[in-house]
PDB file of N, CA and C in Angstrom:
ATOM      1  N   UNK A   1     101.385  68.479  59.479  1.00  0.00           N
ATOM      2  CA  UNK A   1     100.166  67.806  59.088  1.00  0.00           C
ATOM      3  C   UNK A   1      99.579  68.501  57.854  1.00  0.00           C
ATOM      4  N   UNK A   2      98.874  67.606  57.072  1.00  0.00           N
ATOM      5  CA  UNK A   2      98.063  67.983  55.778  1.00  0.00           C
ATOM      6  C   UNK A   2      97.054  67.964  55.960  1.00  0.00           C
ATOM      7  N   UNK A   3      96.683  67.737  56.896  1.00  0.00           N
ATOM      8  CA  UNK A   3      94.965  67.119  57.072  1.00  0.00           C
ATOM      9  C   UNK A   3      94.228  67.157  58.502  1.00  0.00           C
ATOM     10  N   UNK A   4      93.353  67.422  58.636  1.00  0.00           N
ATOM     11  CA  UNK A   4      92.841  67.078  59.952  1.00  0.00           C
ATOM     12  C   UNK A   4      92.950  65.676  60.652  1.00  0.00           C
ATOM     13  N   UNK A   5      92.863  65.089  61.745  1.00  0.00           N
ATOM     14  CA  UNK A   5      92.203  64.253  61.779  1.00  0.00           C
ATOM     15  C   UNK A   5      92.228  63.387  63.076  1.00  0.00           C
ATOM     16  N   UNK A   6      91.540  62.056  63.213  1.00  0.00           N
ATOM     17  CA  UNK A   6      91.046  61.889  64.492  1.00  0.00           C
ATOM     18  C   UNK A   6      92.263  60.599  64.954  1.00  0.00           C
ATOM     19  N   UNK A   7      92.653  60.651  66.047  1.00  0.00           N
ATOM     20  CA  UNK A   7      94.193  59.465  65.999  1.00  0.00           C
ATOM     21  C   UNK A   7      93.721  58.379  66.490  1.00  0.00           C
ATOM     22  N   UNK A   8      94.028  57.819  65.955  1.00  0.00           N
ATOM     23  CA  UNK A   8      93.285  55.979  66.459  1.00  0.00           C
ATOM     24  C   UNK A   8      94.592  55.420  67.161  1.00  0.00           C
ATOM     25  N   UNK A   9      95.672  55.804  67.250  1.00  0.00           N
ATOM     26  CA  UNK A   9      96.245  55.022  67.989  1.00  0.00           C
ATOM     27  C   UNK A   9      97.820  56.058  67.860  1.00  0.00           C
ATOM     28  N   UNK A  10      98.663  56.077  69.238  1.00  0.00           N
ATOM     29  CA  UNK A  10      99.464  56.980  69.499  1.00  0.00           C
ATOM     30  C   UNK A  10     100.448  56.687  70.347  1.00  0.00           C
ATOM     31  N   UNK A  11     101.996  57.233  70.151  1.00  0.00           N
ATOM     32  CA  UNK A  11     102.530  56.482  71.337  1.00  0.00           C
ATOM     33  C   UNK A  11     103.719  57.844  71.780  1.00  0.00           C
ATOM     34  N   UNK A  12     103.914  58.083  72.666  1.00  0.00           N
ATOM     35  CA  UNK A  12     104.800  59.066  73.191  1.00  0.00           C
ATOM     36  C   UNK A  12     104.486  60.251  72.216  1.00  0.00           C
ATOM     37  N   UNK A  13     103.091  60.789  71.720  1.00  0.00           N
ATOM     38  CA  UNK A  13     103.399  61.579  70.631  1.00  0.00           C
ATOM     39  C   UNK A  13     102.942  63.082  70.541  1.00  0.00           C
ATOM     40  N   UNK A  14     103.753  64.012  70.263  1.00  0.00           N
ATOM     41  CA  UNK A  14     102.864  65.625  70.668  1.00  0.00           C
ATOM     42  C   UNK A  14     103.395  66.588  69.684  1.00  0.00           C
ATOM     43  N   UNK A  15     102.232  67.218  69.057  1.00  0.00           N
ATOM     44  CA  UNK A  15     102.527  68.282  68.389  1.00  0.00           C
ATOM     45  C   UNK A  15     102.661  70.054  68.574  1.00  0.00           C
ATOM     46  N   UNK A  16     103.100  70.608  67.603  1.00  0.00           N
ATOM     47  CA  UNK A  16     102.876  72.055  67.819  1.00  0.00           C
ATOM     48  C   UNK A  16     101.986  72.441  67.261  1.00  0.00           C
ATOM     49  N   UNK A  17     100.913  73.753  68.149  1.00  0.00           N
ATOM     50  CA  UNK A  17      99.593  73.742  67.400  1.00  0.00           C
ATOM     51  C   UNK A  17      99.569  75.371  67.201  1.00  0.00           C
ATOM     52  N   UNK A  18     100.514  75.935  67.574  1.00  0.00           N
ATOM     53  CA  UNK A  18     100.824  77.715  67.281  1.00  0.00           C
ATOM     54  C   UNK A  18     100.669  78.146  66.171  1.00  0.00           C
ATOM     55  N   UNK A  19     100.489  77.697  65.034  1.00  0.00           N
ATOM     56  CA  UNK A  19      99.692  78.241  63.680  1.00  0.00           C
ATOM     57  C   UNK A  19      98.053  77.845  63.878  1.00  0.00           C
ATOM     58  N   UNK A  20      97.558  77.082  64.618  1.00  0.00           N
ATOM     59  CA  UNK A  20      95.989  77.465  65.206  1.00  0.00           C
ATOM     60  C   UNK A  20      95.678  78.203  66.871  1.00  0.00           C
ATOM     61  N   UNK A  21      96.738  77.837  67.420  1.00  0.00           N
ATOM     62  CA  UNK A  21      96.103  78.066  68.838  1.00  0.00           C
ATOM     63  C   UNK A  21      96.950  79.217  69.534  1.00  0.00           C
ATOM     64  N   UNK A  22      98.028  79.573  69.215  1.00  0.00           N
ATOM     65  CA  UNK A  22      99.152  80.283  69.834  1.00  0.00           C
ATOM     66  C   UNK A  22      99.777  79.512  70.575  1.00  0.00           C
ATOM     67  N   UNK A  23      99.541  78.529  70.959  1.00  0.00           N
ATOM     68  CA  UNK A  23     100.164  77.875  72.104  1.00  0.00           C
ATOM     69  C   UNK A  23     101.533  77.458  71.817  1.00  0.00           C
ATOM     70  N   UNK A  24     102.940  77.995  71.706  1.00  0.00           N
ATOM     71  CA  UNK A  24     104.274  78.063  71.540  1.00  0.00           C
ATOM     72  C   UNK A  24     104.732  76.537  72.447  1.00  0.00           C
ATOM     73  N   UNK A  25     103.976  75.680  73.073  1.00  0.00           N
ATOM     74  CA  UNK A  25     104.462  74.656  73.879  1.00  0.00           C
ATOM     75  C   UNK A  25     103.657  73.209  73.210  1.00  0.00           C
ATOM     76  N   UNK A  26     105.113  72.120  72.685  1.00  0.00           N
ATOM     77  CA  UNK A  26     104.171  71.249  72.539  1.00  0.00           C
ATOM     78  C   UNK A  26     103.328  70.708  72.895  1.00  0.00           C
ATOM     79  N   UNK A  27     102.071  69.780  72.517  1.00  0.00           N
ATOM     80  CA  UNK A  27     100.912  69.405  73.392  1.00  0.00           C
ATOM     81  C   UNK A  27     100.918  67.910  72.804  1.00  0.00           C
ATOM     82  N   UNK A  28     100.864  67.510  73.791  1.00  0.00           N
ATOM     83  CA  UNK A  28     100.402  65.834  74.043  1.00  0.00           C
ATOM     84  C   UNK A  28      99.103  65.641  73.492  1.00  0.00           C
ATOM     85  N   UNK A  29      99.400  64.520  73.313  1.00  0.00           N
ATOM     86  CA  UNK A  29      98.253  63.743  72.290  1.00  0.00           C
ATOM     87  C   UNK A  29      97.960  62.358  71.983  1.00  0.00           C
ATOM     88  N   UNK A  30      96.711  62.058  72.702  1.00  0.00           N
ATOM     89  CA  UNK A  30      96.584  60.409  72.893  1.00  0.00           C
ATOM     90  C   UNK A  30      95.295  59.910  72.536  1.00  0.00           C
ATOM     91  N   UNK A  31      95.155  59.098  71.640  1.00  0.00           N
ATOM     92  CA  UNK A  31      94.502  58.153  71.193  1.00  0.00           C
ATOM     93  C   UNK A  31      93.210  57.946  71.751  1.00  0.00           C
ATOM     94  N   UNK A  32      93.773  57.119  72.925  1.00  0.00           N
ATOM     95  CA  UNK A  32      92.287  56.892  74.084  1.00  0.00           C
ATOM     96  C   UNK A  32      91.410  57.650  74.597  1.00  0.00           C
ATOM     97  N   UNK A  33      92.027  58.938  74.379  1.00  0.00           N
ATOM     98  CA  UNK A  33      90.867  59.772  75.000  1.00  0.00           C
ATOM     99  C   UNK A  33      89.748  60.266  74.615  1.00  0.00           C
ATOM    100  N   UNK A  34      88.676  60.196  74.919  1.00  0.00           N
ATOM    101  CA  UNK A  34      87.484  60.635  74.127  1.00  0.00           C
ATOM    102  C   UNK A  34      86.379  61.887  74.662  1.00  0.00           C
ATOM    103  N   UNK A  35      86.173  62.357  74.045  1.00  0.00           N
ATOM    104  CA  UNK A  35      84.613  63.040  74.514  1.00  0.00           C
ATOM    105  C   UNK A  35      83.604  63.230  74.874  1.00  0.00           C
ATOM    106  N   UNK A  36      82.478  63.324  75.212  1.00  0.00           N
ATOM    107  CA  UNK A  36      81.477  63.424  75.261  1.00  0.00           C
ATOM    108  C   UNK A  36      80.279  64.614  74.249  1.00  0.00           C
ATOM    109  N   UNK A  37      81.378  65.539  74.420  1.00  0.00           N
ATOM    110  CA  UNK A  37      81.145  67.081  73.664  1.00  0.00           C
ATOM    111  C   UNK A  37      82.388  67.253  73.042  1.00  0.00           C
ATOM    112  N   UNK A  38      82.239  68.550  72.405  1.00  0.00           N
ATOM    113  CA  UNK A  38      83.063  68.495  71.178  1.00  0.00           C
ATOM    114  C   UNK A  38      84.248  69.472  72.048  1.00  0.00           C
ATOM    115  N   UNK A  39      85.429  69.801  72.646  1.00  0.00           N
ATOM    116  CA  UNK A  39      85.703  70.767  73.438  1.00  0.00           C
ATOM    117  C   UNK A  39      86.876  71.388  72.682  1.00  0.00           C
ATOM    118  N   UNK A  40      87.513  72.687  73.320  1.00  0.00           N
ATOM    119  CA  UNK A  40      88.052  74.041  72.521  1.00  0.00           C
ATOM    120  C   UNK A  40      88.408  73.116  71.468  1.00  0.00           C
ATOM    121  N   UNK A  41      89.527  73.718  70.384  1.00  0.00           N
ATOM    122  CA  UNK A  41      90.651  73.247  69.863  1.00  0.00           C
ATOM    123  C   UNK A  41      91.444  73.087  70.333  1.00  0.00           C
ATOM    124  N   UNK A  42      92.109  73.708  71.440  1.00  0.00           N
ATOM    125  CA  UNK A  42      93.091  73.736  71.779  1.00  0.00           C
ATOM    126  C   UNK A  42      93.107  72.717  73.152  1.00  0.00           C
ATOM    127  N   UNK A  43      92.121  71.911  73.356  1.00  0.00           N
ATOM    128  CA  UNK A  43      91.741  70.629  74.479  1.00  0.00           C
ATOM    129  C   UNK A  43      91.339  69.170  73.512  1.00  0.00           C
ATOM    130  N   UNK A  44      91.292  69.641  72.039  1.00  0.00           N
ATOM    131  CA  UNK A  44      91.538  68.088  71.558  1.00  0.00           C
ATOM    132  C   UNK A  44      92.421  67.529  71.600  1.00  0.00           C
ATOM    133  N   UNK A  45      92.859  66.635  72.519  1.00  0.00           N
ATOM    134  CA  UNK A  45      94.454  65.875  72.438  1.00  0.00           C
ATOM    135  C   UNK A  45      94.033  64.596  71.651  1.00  0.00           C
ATOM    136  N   UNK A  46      93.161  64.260  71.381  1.00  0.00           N
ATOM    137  CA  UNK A  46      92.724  63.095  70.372  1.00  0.00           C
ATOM    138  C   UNK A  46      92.760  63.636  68.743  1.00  0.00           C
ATOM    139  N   UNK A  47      92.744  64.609  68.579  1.00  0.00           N
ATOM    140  CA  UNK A  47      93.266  64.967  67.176  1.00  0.00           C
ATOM    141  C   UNK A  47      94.234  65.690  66.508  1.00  0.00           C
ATOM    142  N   UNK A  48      94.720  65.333  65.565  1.00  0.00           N
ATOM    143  CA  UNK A  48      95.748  66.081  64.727  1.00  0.00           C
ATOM    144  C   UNK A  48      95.152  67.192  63.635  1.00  0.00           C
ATOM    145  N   UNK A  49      95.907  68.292  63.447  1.00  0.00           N
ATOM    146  CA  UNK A  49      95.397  69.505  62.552  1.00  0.00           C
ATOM    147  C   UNK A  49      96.331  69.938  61.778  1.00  0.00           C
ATOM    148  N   UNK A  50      95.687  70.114  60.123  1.00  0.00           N
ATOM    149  CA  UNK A  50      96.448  70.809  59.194  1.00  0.00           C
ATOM    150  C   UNK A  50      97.046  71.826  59.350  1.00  0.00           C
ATOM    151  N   UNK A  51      98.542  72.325  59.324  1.00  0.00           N
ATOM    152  CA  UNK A  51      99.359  73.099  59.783  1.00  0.00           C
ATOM    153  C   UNK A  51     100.260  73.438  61.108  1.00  0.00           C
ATOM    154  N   UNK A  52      99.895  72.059  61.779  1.00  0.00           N
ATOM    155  CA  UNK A  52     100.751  72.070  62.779  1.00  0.00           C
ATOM    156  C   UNK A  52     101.654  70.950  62.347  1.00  0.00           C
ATOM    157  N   UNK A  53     102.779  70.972  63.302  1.00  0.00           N
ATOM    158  CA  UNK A  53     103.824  69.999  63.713  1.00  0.00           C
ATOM    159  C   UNK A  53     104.401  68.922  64.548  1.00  0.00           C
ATOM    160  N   UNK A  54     104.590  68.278  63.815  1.00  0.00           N
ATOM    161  CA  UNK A  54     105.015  66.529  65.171  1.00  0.00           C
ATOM    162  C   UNK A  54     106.211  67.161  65.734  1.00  0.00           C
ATOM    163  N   UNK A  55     106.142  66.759  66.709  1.00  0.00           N
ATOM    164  CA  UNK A  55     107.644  67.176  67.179  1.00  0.00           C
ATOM    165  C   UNK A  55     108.210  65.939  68.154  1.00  0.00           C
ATOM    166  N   UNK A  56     107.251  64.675  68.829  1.00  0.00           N
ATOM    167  CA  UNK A  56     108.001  63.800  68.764  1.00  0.00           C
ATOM    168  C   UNK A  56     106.728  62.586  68.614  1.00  0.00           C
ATOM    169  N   UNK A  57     107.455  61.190  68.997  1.00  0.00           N
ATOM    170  CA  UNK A  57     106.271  59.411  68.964  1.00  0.00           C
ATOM    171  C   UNK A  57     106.235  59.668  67.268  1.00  0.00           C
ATOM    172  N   UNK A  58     104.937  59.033  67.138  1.00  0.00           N
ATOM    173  CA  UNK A  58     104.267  58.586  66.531  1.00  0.00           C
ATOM    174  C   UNK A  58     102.906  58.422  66.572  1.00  0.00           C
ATOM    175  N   UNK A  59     102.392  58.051  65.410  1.00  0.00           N
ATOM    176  CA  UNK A  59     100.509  58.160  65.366  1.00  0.00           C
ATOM    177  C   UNK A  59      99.952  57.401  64.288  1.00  0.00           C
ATOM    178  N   UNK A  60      98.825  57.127  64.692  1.00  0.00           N
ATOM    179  CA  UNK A  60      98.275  56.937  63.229  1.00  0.00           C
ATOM    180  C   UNK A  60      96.527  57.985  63.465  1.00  0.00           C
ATOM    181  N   UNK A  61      96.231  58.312  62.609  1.00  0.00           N
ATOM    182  CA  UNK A  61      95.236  58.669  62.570  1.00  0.00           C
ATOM    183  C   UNK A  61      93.876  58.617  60.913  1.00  0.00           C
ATOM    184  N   UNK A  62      93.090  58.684  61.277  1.00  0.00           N
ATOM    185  CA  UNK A  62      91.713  58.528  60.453  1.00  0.00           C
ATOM    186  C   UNK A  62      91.524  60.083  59.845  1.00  0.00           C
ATOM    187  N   UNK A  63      91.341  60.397  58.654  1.00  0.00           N
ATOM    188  CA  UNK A  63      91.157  61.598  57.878  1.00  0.00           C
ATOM    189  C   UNK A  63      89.915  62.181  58.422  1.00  0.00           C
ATOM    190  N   UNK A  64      89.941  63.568  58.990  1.00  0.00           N
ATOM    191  CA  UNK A  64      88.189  63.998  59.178  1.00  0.00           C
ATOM    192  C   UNK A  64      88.300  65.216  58.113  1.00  0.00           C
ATOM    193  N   UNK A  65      89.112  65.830  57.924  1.00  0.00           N
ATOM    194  CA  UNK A  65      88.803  67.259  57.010  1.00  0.00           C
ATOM    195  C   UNK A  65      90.176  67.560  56.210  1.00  0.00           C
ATOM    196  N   UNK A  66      89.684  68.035  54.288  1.00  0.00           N
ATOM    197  CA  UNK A  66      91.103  68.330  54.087  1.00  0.00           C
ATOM    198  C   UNK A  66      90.803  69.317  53.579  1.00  0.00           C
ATOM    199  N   UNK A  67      91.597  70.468  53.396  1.00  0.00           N
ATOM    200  CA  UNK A  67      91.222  71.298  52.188  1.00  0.00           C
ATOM    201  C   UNK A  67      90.745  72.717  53.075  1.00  0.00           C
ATOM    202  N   UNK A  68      89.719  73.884  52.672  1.00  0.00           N
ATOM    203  CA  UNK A  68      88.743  74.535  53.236  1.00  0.00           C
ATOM    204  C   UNK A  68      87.919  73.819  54.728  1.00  0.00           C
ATOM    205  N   UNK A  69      88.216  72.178  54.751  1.00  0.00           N
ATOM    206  CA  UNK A  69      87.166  71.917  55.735  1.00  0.00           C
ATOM    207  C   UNK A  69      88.064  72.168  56.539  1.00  0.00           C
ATOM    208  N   UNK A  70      89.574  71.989  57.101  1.00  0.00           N
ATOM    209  CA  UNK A  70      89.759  71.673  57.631  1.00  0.00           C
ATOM    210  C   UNK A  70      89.783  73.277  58.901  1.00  0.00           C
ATOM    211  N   UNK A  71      90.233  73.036  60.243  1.00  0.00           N
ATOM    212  CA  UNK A  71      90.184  74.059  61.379  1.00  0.00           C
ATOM    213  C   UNK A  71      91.176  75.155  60.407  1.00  0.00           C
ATOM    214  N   UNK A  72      92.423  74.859  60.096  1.00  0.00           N
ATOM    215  CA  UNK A  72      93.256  76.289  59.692  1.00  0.00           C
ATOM    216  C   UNK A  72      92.280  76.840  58.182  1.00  0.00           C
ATOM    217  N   UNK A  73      91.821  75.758  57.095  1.00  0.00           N
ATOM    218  CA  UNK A  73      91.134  76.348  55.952  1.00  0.00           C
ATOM    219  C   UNK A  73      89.883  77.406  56.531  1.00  0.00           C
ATOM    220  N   UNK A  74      89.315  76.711  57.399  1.00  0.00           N
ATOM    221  CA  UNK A  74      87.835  78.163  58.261  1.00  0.00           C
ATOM    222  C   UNK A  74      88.463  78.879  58.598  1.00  0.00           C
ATOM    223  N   UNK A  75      89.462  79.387  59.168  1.00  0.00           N
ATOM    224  CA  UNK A  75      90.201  80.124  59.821  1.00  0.00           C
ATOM    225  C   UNK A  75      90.454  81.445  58.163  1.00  0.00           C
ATOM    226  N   UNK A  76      90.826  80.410  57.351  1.00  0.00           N
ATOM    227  CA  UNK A  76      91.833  81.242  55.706  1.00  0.00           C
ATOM    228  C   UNK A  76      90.205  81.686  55.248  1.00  0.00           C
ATOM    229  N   UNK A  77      89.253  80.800  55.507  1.00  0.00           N
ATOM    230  CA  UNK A  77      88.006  81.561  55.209  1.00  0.00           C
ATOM    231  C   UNK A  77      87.683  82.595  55.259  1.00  0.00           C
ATOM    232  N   UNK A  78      87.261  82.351  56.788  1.00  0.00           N
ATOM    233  CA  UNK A  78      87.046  83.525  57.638  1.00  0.00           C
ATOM    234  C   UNK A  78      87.609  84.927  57.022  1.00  0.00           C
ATOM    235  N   UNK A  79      89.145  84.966  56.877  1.00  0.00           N
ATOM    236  CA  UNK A  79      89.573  86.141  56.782  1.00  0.00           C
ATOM    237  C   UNK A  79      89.377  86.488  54.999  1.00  0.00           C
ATOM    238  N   UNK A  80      89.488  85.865  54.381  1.00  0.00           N
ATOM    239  CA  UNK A  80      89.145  85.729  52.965  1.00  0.00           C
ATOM    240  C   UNK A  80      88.106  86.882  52.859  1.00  0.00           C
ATOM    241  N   UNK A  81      86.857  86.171  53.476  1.00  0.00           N
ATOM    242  CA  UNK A  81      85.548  87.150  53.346  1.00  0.00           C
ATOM    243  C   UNK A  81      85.716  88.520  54.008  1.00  0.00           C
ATOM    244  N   UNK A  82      87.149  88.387  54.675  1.00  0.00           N
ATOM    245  CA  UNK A  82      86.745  89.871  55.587  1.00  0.00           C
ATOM    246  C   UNK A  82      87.700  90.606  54.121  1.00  0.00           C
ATOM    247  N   UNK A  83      88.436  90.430  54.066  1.00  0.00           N
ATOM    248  CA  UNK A  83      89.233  91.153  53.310  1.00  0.00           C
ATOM    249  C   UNK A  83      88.378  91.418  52.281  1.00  0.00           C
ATOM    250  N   UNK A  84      87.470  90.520  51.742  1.00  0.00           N
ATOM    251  CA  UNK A  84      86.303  90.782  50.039  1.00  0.00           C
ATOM    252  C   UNK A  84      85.075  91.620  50.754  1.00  0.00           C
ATOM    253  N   UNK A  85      85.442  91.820  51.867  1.00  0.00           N
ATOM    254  CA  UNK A  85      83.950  93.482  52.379  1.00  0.00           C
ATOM    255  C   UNK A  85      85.079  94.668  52.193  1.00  0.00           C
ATOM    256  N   UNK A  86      84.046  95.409  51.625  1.00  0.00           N
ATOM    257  CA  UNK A  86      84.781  96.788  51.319  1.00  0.00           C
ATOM    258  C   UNK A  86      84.612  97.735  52.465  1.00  0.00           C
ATOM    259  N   UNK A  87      85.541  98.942  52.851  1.00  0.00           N
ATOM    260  CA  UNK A  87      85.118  99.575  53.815  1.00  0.00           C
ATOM    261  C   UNK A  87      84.174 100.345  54.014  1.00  0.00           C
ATOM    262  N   UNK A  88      83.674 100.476  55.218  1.00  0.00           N
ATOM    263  CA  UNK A  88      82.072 101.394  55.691  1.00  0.00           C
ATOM    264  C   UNK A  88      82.233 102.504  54.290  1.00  0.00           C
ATOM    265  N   UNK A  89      83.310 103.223  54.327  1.00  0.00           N
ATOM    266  CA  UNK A  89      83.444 104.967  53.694  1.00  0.00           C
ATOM    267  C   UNK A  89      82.602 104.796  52.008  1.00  0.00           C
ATOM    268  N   UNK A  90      84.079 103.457  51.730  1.00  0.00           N
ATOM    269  CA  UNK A  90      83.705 102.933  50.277  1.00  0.00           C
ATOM    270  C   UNK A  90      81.892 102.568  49.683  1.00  0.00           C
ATOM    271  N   UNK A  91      81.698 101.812  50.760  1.00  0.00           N
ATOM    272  CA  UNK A  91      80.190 101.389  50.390  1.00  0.00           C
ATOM    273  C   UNK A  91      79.380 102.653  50.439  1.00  0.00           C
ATOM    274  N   UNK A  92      79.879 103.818  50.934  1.00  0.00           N
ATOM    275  CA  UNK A  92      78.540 104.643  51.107  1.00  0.00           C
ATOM    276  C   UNK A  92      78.772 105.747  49.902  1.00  0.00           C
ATOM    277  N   UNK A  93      79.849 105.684  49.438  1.00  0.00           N
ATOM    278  CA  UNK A  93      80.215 106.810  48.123  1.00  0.00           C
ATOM    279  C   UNK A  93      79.812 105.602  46.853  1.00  0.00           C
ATOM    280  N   UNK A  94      80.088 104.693  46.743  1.00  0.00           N
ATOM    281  CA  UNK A  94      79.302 103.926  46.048  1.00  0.00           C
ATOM    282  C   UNK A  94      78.086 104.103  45.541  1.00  0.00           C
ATOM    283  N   UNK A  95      77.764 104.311  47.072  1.00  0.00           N
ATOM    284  CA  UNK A  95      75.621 103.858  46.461  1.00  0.00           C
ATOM    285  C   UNK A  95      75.427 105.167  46.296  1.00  0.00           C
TER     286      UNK A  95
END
């Protein structure tokens, strides 16, 4: 996948989500199911995510995030900013 996004319609179809979730076992994924609340990542079976893999069916799905928005880009964020803080030692010989 390139993109996030929400599946409008699905048939025998499940991906690998171990570049977001660890989860080494494909996961099923269907269309009809919906929410109420927004739940883990790793309990959306109604959506598809940038950097995982089909591994079998088919899908179609609706674009929700590409780029930085998407779950793996926060993730490349996240660590981005950690790596651009300098360490405790550094900041204090600094000032």
């Amino acid at each position: 996948m390139t993109a996030d996004g929400r599946l409008v319609a699905s048939s025998n179809f499940a991906c690998i989500e171990s570049a977001l979730t660890g989860e080494s076992e494909a996961v099923e994924k269907d269309a009809q199911v919906t929410f109420d609340d927004e739940p883990v990542l790793g309990d959306q079976i109604n959506m598809v995510f940038a950097g995982t893999a089909v591994t079998r069916g088919n899908a179609h799905a609706c674009v929700t995030a590409t780029g930085m928005q998407t779950e793996v880009g926060k993730i490349t964020g996240l660590l981005e900013g950690e790596k651009k803080k300098k360490p405790r030692w550094t900041r204090r010989w600094a000032d």
